[in-house]
C-alpha atoms as a PDB file:
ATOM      1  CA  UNK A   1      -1.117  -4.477 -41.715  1.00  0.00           C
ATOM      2  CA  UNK A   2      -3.117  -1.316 -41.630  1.00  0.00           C
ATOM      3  CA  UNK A   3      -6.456  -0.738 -40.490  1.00  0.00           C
ATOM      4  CA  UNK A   4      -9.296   2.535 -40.835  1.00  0.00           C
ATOM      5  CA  UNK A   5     -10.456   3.783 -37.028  1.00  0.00           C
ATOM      6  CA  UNK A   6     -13.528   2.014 -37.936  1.00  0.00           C
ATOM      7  CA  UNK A   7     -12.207  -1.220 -38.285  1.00  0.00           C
ATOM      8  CA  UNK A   8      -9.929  -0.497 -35.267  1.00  0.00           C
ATOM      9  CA  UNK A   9     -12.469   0.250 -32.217  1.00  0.00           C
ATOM     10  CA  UNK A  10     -14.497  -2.485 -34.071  1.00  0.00           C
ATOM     11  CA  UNK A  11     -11.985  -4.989 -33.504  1.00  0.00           C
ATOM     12  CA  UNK A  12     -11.053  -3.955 -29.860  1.00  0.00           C
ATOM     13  CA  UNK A  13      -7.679  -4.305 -30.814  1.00  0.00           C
ATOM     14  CA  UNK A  14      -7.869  -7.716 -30.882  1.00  0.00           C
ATOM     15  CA  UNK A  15      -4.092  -8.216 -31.725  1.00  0.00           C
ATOM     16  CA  UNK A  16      -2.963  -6.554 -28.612  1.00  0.00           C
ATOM     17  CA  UNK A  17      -5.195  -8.718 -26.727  1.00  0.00           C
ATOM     18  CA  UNK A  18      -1.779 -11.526 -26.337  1.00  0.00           C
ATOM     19  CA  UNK A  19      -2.937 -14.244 -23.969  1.00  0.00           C
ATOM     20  CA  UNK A  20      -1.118 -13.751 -20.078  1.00  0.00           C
ATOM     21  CA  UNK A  21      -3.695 -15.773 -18.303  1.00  0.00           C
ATOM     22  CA  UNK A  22      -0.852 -17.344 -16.318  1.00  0.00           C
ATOM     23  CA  UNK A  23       0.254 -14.417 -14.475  1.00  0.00           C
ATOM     24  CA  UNK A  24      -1.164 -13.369 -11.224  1.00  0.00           C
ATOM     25  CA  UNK A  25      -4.205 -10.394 -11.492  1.00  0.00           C
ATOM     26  CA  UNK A  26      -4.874  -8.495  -8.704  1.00  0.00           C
ATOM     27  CA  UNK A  27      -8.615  -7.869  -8.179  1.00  0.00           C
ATOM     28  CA  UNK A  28     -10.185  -5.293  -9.944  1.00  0.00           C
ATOM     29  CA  UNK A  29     -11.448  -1.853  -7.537  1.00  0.00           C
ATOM     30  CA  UNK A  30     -14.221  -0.195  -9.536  1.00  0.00           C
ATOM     31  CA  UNK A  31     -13.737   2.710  -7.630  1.00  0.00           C
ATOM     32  CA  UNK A  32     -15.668   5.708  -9.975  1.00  0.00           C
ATOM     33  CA  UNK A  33     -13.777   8.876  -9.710  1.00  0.00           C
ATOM     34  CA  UNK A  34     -13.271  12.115 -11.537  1.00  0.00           C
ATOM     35  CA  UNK A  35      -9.694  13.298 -13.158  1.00  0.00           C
ATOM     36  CA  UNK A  36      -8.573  16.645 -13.564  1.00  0.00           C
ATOM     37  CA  UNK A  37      -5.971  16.217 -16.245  1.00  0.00           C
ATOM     38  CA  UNK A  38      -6.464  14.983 -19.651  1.00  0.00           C
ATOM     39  CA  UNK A  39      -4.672  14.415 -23.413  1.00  0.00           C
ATOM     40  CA  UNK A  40      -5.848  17.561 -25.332  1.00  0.00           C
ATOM     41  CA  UNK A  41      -8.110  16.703 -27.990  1.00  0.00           C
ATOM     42  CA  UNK A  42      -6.315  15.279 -31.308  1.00  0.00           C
ATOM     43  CA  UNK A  43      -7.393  16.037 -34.880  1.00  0.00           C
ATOM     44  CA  UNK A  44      -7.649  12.541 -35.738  1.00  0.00           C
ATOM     45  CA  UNK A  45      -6.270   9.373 -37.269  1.00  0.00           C
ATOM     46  CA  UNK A  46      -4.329   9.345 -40.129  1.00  0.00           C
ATOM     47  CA  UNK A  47      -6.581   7.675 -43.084  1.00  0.00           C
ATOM     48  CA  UNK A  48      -4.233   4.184 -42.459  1.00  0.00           C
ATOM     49  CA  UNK A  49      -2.069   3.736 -39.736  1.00  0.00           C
ATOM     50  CA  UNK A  50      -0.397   0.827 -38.096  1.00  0.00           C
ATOM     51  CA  UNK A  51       0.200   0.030 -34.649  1.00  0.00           C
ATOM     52  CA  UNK A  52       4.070  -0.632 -34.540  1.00  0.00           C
ATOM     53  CA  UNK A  53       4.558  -4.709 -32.718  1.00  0.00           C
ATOM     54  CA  UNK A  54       6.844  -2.831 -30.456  1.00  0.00           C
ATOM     55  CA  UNK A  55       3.837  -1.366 -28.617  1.00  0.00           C
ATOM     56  CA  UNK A  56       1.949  -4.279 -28.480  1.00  0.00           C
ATOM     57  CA  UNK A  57       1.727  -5.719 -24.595  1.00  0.00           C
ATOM     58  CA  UNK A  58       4.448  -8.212 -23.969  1.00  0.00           C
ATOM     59  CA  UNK A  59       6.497 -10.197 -21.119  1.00  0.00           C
ATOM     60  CA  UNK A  60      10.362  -9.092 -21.344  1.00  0.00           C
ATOM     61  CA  UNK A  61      13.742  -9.246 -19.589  1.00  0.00           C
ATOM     62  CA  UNK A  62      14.081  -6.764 -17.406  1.00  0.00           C
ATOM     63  CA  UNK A  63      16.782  -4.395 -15.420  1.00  0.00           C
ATOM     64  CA  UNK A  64      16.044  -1.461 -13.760  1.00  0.00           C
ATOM     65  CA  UNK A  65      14.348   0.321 -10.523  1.00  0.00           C
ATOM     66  CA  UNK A  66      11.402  -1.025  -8.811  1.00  0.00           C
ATOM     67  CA  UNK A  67      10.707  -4.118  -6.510  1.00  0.00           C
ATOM     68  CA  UNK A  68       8.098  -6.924  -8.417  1.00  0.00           C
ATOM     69  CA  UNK A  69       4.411  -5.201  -8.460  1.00  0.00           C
ATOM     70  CA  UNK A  70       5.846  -1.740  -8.794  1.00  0.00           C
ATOM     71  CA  UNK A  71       4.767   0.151 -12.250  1.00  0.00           C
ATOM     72  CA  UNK A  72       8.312   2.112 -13.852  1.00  0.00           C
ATOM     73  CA  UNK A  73       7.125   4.599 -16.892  1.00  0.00           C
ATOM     74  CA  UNK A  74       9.933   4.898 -18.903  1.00  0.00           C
ATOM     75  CA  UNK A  75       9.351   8.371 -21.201  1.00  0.00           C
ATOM     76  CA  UNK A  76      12.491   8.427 -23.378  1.00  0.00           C
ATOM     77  CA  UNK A  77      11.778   4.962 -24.670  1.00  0.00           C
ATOM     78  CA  UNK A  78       7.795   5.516 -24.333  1.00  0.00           C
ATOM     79  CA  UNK A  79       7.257   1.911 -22.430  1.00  0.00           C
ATOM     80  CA  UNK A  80       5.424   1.038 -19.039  1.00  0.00           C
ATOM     81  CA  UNK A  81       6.399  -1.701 -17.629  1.00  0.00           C
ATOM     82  CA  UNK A  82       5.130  -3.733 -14.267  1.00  0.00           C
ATOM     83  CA  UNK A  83       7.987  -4.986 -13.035  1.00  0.00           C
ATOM     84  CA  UNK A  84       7.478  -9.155 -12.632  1.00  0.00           C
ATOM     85  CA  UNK A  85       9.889 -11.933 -10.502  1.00  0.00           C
ATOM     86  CA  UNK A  86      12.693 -13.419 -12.195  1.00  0.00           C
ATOM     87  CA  UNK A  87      14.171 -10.395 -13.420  1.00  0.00           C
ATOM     88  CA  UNK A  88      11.017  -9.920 -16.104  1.00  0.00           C
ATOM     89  CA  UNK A  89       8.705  -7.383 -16.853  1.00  0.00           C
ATOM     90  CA  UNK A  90       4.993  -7.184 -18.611  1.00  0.00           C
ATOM     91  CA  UNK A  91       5.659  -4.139 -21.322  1.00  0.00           C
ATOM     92  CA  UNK A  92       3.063  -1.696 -22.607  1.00  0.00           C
ATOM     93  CA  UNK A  93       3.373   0.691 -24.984  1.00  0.00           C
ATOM     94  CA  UNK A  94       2.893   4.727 -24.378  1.00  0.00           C
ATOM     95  CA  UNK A  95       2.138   8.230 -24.942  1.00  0.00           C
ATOM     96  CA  UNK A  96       3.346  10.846 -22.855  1.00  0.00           C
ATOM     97  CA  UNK A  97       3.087  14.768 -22.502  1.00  0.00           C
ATOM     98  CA  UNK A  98       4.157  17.116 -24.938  1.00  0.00           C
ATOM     99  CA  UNK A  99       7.223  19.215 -24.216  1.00  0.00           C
ATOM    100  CA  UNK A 100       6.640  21.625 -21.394  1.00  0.00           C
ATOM    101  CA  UNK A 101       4.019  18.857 -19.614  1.00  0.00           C
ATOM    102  CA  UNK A 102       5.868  15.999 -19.015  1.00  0.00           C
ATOM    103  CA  UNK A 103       7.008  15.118 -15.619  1.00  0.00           C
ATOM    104  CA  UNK A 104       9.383  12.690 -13.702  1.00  0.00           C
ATOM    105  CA  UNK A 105       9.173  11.542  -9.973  1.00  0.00           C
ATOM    106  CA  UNK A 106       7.856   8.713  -7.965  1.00  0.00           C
ATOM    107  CA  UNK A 107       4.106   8.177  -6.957  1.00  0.00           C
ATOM    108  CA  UNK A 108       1.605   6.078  -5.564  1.00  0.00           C
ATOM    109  CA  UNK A 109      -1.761   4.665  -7.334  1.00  0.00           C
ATOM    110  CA  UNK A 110      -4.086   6.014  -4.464  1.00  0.00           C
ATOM    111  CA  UNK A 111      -7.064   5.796  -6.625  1.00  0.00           C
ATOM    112  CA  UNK A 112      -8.653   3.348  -9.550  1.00  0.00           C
ATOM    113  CA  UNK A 113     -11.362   4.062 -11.741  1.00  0.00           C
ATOM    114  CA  UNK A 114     -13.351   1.980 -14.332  1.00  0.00           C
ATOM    115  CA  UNK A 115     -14.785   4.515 -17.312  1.00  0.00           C
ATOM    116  CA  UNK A 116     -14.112   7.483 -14.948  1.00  0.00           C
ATOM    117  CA  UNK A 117     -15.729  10.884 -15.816  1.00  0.00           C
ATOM    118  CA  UNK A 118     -12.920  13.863 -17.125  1.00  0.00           C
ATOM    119  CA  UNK A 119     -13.044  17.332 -15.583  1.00  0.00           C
ATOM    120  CA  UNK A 120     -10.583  19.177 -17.840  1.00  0.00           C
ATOM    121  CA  UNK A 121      -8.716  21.616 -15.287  1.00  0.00           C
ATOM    122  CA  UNK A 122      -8.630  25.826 -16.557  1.00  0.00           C
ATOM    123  CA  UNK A 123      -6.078  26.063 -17.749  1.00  0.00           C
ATOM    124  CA  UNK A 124      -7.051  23.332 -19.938  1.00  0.00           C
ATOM    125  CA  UNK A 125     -10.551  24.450 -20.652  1.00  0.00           C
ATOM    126  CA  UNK A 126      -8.876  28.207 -21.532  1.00  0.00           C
ATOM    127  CA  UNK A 127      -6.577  26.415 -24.156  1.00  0.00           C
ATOM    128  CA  UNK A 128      -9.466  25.186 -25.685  1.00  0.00           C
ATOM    129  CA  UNK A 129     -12.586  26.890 -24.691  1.00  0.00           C
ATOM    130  CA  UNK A 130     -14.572  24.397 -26.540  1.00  0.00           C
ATOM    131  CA  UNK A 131     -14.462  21.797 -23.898  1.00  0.00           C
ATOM    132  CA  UNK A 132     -17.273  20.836 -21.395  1.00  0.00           C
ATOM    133  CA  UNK A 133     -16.733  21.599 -17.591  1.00  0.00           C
ATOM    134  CA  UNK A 134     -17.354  17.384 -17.312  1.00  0.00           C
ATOM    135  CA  UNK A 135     -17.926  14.731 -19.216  1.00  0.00           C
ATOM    136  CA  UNK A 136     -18.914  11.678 -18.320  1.00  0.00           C
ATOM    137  CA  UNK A 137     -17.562   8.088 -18.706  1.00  0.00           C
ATOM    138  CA  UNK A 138     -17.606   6.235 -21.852  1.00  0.00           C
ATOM    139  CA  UNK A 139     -16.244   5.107 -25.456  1.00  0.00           C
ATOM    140  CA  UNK A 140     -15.390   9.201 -26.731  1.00  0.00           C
ATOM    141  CA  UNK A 141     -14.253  10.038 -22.863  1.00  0.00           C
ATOM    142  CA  UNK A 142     -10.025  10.851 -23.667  1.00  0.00           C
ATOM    143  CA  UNK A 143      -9.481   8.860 -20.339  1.00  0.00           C
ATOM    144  CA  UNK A 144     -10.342   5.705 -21.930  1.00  0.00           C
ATOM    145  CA  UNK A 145     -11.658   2.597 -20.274  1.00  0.00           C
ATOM    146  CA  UNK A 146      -9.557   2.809 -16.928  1.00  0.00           C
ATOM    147  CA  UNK A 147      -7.581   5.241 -15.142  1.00  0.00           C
ATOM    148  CA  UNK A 148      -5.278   5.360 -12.386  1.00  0.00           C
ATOM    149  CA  UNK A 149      -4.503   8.676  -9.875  1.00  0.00           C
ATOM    150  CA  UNK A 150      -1.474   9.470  -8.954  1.00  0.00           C
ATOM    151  CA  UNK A 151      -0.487  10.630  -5.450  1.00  0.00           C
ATOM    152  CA  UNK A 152       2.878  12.456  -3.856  1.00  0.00           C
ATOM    153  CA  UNK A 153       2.228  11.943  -0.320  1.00  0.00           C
ATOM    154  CA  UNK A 154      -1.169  11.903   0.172  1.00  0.00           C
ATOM    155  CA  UNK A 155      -1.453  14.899  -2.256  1.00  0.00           C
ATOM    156  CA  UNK A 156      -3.081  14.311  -5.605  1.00  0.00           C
ATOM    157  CA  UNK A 157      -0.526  15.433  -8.232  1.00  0.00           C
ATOM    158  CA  UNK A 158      -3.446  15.567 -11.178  1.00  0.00           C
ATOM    159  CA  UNK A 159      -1.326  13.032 -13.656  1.00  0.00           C
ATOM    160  CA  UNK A 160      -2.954   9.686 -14.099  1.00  0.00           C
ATOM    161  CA  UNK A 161      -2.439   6.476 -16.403  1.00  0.00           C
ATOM    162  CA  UNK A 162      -4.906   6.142 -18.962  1.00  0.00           C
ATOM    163  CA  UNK A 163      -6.859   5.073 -21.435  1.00  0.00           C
ATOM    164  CA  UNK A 164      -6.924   6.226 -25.023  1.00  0.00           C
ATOM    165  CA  UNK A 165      -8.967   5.605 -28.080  1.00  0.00           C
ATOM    166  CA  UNK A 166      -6.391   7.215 -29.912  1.00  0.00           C
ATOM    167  CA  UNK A 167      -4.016   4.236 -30.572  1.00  0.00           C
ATOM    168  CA  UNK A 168      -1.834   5.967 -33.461  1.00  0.00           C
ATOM    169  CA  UNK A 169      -0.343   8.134 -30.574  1.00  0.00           C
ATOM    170  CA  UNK A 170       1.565   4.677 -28.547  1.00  0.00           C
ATOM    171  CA  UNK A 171       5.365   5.846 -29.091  1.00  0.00           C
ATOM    172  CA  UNK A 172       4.385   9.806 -29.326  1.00  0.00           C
ATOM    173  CA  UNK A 173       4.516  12.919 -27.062  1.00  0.00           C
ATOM    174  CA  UNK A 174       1.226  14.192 -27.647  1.00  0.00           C
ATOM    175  CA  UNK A 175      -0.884  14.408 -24.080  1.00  0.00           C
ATOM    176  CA  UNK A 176      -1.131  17.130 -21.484  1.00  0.00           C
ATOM    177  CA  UNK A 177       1.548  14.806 -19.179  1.00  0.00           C
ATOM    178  CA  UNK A 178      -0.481  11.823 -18.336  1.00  0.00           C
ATOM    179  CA  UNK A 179       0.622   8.440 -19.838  1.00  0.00           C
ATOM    180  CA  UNK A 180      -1.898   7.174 -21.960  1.00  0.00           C
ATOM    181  CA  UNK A 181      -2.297   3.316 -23.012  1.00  0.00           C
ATOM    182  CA  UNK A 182      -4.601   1.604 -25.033  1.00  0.00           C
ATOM    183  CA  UNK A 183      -7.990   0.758 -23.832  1.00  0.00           C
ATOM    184  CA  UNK A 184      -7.299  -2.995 -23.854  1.00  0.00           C
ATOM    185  CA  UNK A 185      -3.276  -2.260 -22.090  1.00  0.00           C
ATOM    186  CA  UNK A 186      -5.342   0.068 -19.410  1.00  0.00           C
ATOM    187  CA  UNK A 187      -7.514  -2.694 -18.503  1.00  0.00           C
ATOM    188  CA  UNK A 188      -5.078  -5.343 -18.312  1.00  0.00           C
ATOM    189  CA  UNK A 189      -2.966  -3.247 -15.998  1.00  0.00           C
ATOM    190  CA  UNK A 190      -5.564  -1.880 -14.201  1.00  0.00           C
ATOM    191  CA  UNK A 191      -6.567  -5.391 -13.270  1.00  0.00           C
ATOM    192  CA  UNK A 192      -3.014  -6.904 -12.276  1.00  0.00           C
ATOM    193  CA  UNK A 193      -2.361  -3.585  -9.401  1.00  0.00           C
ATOM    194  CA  UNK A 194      -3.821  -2.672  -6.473  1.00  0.00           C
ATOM    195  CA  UNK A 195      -4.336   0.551  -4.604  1.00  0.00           C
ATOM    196  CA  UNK A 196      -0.821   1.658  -2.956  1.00  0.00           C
ATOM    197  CA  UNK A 197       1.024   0.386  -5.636  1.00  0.00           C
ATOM    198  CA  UNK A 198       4.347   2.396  -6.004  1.00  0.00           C
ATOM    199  CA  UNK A 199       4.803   3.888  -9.569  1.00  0.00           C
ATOM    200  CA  UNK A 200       8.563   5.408 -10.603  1.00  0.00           C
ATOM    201  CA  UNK A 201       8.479   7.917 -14.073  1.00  0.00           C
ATOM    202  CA  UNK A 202      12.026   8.520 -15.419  1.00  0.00           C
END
């Protein structure tokens, strides 16, 4: 099935919205906070596009690194996945950064924010002098509905997990090396892991 933008925000991507209401949710922060590295802006949609089922959130088997809790971004395949009991994990689908800005490692999410504000770093803003030195939370904000910071040891390593309005991007190298989810996948993650949770890219 495909669908215009339009009809897509309209919708709130209702068909990712799969029911999970039986798996434990950690409580939600709220903390505001600013982020210093963002997807470059996007020319758009295609006129028609589909969302492939294979990004859509879902519960499945599971082998790899990382204890239950613990979030494991997996770039070739362009999947995050919180890792679940029982040898199970709750999928979402991805974008990552383009070559020359992706990035690898283990972290810790030090910091959660709900419609956080975007400070595009300089070297950023000199790619594309167009941009605005802030801009605040909301619907056209390219950190989407939720976003969580990314720590090394205390020290804030400027990649995050975000949001994105841009949902023809799931599967696609496009951002400045965060991972970006859809708005409703954000949320639902956001929700389900607290502060300190350990986070493995590979």
């Amino acid at each position: 099935m495909s669908m215009d933008r339009r009809n897509f925000l309209s919708i709130g991507l209702s068909a990712a919205a799969c029911s999970l209401a039986g798996l434990p949710a950690a409580a939600m922060t709220g903390v505001g906070a600013s982020a210093q590295q963002a997807p470059d802006n996007l020319a758009g949609p295609p006129q028609d596009f589909v969302i492939d089922p294979i990004y859509m959130r879902q519960i499945v088997p599971y082998e790899g690194p990382g204890r239950p809790g613990t979030i494991v971004v997996r770039t070739k395949t362009r999947f995050v996945y919180l890792v679940l009991p029982n040898g199970e994990a709750l999928r979402y689908g991805c974008g990552i950064g383009r070559d020359g800005f992706s990035w690898s490692g283990e972290a810790t999410v030090a910091r959660k924010a709900v419609w956080p504000a975007w400070y595009p770093p300089p070297e950023m803003r000199k790619r594309q002098p167009e941009l605005p030195v802030m801009m605040a939370g909301g619907i056209k904000n390219p950190l989407g509905a939720r976003a969580l910071y990314l720590y090394q040891n205390g020290v804030d390593t400027l990649y995050r997990i975000h949001g994105t309005t841009e949902a023809w991007t799931m599967g696609q190298a496009v951002s400045s090396g965060c991972v970006r989810l859809m708005n409703d996948d954000i949320i639902d993650l956001h929700q389900r892991v607290p502060t300190g949770t350990r986070v493995i890219v590979i």
